[in-house]
Each structure stands twice: as C-alpha cells, then as structure tokens.
C-alpha atoms as a PDB file:
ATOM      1  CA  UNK A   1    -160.515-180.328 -59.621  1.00  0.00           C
ATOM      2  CA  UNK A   2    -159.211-181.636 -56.410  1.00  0.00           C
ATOM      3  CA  UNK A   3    -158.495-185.156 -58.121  1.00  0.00           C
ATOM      4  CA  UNK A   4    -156.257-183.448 -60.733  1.00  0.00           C
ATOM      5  CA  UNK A   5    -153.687-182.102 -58.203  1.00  0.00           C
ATOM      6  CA  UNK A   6    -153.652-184.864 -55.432  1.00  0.00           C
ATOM      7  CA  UNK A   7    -154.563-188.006 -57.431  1.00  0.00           C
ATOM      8  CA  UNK A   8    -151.022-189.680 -58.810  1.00  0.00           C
ATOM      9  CA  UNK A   9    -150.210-190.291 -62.430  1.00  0.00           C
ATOM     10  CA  UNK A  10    -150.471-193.758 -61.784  1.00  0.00           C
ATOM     11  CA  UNK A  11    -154.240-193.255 -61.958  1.00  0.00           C
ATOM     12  CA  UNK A  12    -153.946-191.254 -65.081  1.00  0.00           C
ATOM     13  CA  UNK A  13    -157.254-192.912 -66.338  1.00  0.00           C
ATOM     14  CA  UNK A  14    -159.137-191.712 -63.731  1.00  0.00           C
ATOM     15  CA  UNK A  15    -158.000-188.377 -64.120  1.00  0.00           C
ATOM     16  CA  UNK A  16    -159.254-188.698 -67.893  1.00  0.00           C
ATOM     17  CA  UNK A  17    -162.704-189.768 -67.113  1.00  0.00           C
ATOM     18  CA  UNK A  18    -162.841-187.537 -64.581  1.00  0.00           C
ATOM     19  CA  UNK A  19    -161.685-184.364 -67.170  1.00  0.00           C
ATOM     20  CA  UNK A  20    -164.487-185.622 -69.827  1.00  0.00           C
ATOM     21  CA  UNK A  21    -167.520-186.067 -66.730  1.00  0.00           C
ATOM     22  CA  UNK A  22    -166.501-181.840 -66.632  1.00  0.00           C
ATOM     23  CA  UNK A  23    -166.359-181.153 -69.830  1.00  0.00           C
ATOM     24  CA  UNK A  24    -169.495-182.831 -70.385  1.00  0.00           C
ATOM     25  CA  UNK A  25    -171.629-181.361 -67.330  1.00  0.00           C
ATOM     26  CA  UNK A  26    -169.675-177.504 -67.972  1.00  0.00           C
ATOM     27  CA  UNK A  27    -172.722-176.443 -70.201  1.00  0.00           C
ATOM     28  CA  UNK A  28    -175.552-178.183 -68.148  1.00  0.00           C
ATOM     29  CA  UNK A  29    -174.707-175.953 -65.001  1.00  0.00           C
ATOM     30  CA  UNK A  30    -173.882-172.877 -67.189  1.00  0.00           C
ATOM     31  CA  UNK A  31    -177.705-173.442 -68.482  1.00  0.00           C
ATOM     32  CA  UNK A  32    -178.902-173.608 -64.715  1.00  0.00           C
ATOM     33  CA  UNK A  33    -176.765-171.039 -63.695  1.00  0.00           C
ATOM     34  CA  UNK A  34    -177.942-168.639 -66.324  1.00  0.00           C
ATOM     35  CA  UNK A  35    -182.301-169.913 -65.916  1.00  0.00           C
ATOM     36  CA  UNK A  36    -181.282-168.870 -61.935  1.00  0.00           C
ATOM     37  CA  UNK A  37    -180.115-165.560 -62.149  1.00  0.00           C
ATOM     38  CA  UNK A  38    -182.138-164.863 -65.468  1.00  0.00           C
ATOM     39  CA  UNK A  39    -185.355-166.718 -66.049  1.00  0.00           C
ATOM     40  CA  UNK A  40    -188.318-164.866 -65.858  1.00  0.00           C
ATOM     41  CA  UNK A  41    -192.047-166.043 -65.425  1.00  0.00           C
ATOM     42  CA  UNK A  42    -195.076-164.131 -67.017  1.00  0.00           C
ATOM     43  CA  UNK A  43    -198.631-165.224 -67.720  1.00  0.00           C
ATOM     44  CA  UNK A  44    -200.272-163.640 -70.888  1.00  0.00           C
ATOM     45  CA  UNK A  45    -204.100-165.031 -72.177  1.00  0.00           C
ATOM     46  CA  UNK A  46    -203.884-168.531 -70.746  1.00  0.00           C
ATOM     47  CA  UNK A  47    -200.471-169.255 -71.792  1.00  0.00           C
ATOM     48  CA  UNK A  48    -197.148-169.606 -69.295  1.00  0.00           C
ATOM     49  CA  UNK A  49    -194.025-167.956 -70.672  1.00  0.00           C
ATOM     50  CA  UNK A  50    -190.859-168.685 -69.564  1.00  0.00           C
ATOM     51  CA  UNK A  51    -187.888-166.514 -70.568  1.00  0.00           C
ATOM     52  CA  UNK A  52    -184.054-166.991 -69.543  1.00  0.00           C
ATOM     53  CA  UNK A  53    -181.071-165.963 -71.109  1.00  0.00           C
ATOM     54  CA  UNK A  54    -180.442-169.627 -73.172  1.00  0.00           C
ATOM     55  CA  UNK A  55    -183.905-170.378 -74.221  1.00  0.00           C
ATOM     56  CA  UNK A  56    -187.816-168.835 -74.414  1.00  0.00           C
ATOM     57  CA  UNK A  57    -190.745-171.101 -73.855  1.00  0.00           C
ATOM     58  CA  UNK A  58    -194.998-170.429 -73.972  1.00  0.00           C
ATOM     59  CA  UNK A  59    -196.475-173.332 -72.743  1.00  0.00           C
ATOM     60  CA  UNK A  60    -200.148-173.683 -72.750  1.00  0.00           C
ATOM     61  CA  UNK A  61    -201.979-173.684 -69.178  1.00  0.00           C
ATOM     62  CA  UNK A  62    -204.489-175.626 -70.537  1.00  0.00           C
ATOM     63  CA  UNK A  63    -202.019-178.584 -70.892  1.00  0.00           C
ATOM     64  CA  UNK A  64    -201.260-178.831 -67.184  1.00  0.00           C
ATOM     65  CA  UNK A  65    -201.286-182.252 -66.421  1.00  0.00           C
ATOM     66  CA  UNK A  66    -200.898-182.127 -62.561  1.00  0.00           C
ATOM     67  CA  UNK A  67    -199.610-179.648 -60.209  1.00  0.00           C
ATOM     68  CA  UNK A  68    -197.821-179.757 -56.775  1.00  0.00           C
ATOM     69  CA  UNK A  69    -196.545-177.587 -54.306  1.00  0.00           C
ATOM     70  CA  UNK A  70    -192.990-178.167 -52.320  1.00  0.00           C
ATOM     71  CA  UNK A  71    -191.493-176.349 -49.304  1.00  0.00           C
ATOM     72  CA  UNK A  72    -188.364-175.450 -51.090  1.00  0.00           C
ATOM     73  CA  UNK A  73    -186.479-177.183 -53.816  1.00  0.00           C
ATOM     74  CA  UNK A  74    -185.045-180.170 -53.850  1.00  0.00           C
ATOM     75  CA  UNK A  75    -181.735-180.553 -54.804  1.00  0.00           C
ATOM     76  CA  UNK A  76    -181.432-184.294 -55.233  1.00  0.00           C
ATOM     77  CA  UNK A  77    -183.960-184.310 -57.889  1.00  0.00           C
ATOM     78  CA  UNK A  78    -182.749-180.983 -59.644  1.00  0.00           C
ATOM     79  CA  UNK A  79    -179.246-180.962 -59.497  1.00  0.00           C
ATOM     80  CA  UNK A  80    -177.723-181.676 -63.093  1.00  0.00           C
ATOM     81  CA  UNK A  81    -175.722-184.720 -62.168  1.00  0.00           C
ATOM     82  CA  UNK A  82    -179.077-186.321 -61.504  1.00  0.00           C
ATOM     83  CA  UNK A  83    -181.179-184.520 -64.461  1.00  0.00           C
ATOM     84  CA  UNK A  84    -179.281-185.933 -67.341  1.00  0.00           C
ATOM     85  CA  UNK A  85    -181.980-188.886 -68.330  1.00  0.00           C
ATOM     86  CA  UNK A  86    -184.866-186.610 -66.380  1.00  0.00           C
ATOM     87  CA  UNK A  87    -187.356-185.107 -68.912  1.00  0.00           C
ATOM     88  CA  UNK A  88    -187.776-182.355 -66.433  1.00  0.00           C
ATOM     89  CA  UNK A  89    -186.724-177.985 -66.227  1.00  0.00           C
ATOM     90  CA  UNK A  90    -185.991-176.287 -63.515  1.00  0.00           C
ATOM     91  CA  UNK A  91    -186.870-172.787 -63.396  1.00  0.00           C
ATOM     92  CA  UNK A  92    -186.431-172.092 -59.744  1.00  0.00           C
ATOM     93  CA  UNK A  93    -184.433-168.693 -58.877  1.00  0.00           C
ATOM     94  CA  UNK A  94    -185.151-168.794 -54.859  1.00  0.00           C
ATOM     95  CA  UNK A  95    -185.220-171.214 -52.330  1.00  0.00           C
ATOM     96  CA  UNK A  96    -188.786-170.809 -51.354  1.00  0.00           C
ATOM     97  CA  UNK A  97    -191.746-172.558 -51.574  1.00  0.00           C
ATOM     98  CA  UNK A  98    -191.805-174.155 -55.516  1.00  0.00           C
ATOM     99  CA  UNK A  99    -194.433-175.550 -57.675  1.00  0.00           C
ATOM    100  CA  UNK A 100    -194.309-178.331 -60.113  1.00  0.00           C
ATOM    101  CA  UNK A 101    -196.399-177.909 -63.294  1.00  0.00           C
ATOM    102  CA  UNK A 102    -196.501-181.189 -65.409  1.00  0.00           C
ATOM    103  CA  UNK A 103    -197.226-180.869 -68.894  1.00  0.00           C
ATOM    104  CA  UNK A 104    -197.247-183.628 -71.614  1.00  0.00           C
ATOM    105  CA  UNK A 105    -193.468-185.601 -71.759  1.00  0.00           C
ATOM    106  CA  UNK A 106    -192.059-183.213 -69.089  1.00  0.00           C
ATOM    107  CA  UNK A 107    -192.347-181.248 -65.317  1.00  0.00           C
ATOM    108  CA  UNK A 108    -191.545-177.630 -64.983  1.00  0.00           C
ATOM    109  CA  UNK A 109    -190.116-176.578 -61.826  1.00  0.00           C
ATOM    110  CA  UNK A 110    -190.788-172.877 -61.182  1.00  0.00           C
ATOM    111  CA  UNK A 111    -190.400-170.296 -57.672  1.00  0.00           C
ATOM    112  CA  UNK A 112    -192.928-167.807 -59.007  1.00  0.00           C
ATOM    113  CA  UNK A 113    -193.042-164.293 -56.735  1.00  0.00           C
ATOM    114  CA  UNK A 114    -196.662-165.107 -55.297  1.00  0.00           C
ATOM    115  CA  UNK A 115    -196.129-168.422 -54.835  1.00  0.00           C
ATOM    116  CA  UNK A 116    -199.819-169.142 -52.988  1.00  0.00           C
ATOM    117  CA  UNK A 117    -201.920-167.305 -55.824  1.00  0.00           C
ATOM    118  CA  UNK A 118    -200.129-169.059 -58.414  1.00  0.00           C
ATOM    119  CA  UNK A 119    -200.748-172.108 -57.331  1.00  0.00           C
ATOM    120  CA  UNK A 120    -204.447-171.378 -56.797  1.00  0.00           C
ATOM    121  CA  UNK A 121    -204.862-170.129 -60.292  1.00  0.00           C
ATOM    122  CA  UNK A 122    -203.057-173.119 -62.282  1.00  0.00           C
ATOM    123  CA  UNK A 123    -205.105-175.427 -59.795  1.00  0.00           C
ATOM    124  CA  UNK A 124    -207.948-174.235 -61.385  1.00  0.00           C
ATOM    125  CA  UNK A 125    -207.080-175.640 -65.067  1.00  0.00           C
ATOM    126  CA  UNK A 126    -206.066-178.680 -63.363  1.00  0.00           C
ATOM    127  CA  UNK A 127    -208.735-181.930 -62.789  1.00  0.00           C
ATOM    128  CA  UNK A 128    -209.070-182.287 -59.176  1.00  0.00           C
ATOM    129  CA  UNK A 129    -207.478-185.737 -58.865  1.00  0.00           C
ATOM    130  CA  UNK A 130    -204.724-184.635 -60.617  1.00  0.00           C
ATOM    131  CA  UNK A 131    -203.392-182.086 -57.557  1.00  0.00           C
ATOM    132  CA  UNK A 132    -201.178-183.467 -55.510  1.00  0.00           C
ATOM    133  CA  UNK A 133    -200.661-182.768 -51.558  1.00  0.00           C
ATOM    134  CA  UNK A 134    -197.995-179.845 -50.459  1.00  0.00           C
ATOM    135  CA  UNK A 135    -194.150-181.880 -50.315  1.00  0.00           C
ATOM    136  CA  UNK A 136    -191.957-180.942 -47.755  1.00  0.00           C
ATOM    137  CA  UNK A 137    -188.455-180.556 -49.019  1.00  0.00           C
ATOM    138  CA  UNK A 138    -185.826-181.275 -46.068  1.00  0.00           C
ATOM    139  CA  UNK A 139    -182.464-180.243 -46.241  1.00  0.00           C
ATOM    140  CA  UNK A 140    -179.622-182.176 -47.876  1.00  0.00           C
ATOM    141  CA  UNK A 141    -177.888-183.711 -44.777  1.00  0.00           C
ATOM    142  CA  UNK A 142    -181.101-185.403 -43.448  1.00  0.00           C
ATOM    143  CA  UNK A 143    -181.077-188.912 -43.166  1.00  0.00           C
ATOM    144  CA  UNK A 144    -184.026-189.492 -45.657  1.00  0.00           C
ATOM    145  CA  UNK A 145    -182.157-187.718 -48.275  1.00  0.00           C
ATOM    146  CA  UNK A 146    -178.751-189.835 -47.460  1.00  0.00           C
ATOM    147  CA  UNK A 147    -180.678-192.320 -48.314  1.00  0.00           C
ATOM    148  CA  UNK A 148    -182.235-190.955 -51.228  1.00  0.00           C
ATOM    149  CA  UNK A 149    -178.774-190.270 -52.612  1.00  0.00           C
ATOM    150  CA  UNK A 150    -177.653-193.621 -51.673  1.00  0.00           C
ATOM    151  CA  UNK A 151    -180.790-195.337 -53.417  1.00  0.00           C
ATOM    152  CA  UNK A 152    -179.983-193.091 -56.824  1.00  0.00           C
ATOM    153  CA  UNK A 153    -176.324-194.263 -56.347  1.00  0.00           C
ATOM    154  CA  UNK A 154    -177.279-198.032 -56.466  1.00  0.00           C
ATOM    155  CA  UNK A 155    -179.951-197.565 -59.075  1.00  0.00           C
ATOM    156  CA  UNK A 156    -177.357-195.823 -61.166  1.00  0.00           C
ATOM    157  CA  UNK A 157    -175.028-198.861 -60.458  1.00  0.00           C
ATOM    158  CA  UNK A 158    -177.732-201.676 -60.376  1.00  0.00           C
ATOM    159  CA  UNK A 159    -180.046-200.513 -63.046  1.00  0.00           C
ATOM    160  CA  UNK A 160    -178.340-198.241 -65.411  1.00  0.00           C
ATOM    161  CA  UNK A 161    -175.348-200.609 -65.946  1.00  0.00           C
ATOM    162  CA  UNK A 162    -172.413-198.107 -64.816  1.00  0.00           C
ATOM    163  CA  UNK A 163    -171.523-201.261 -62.310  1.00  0.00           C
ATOM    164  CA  UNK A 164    -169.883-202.465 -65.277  1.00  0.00           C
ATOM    165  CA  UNK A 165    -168.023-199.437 -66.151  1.00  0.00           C
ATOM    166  CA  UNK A 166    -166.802-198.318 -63.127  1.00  0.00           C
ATOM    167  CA  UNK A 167    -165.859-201.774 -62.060  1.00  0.00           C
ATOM    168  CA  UNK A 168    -163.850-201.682 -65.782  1.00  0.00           C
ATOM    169  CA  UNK A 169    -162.522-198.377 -64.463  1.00  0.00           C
ATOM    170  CA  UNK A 170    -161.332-199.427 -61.193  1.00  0.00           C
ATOM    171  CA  UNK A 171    -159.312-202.841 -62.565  1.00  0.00           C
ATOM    172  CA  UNK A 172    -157.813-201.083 -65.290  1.00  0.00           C
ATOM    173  CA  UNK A 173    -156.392-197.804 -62.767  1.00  0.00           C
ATOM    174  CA  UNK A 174    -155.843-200.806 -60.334  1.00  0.00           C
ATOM    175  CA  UNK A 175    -153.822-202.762 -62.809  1.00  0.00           C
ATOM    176  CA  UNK A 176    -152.084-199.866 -63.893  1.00  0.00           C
ATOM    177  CA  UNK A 177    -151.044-199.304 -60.276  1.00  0.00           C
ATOM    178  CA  UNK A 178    -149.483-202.500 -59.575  1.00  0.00           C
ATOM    179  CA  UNK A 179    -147.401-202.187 -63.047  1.00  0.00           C
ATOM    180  CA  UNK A 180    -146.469-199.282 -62.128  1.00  0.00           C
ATOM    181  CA  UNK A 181    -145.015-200.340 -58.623  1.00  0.00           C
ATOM    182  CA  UNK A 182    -143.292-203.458 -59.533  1.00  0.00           C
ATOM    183  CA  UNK A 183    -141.299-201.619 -61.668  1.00  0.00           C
END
C-alpha cells in the first residue's frame, strides 16, 4: 500500500502489478485468517476432522503418511506468499509447538490443545520409519532463515522463471522513466 502513495506515476506499471499481486493474495490470507481464529480440531472413530469457517474436512488417520513435530510454526514455509504452488494446509491457531500430519498429495499443519498426546496417538498409526525427529522452528530474523528466504527468492527467480518477468518489468518501468524525463 506504501508503493501506491510514494512510488511516482512514472512507474505506473509497477503500481499495476503491484494492485493485481493484492487482489490476487486478498482471499488467500482472508482463508488463513479465518482457519486461525476459527478452525477447530476433533477426533471421532479413527477419523481427523477439521472444521473452520471456509471449509470442513475428515481425513482418515489411517492415511497418515508421516508425522513430525516443530517448536513453533514456521512462517517461511506457511506464509501464503510462499504456499501458492505448496500442496500443503495450515491449520495452526497458536504459536506453540505444531505437528505435521502428511497424508496422500498433501501436509496438514495443525497446533492441537495437547500437543504431546496428540502426537503420541497419531504416531501410533504411523510406520516407525516414517516419524520424523522434533524441528526446531527459530524466529524470522535468524540468519538461517535470511537465508532461507534468500534461497526461496533465487529459486523463485532461477527456477520458476519470474527472472524473466521481473527483468521485463523492470526495463519496461525503466524505459518508461527515461521517456518520461527527456520530455
């Protein structure tokens, strides 16, 4: 929002990409903001139901792929701006200790109340290969996670192709500048 009151017009284009990354990320964080305040967890014979204010889900325990425990959540793997190609739902309404359930084509992140005797009881429908060691989740200005965030930034750029894009972006604003001033 910041951009549309400081930036110039001259980078009008900008502004316009920036005003359709919004409108297009508005309902992802209206969906987290909704399965934070309103998601509920209940177990009933075998079965994990999951019920926020958007969506309801039973998901069979049976189906649990692997399961892991983490210190708190982590933010630069659940934030929406870097859960858009992620087959993966967070369900966390507390920053306390979480546990991953993966099931078939997707993880589940969930903060259950009893976090401890949760995780004992879906380890036990789990193979024991398939559980993974506790995670420890350190906070966002550590220098492993700067790094994490500067790693997603060049995959995004290297991998994913927005290199071209943005470097598009920035000739055409750039262009559009100097036009702008010679006249």
């Amino acid at each position: 929002m910041i951009v549309f009151l400081i930036a110039p017009d001259c980078v009008i284009t900008l502004k316009y990409f920036l005003g359709f990354y919004l409108l297009f990320m508005v309902p992802p964080f209206i969906n987290r903001l909704a399965d934070y305040f309103c998601a509920k967890l209940y177990m009933m014979q075998e079965k994990l139901i999951i019920i926020s204010l958007f969506e309801a889900r039973e998901l069979p325990i049976e189906d649990i792929l692997t399961i892991q425990k983490g210190t708190k959540p982590d933010i630069l793997r659940l934030h929406p701006s870097f859960m858009f190609l992620a087959e993966q739902k967070d369900y966390t309404t507390a920053f306390s200790t979480v546990v991953r359930l993966s099931f078939p084509g997707e993880n589940i992140y969930v903060t259950p109340k009893h976090p401890e005797y949760w995780y004992l009881y879906w380890k036990s429908f789990v193979k024991q290969e398939q559980i993974e060691k506790e995670k420890v989740i350190l906070p966002v200005w550590h220098l492993s996670n700067i790094k994490r965030l500067l790693w997603k930034g060049y995959y995004a750029i290297a991998v994913k192709g927005v290199a071209a894009y943005t470097g598009l972006l920035i000739m055409l604003i750039w262009f559009m500048h100097l036009g702008m001033s010679s006249s």
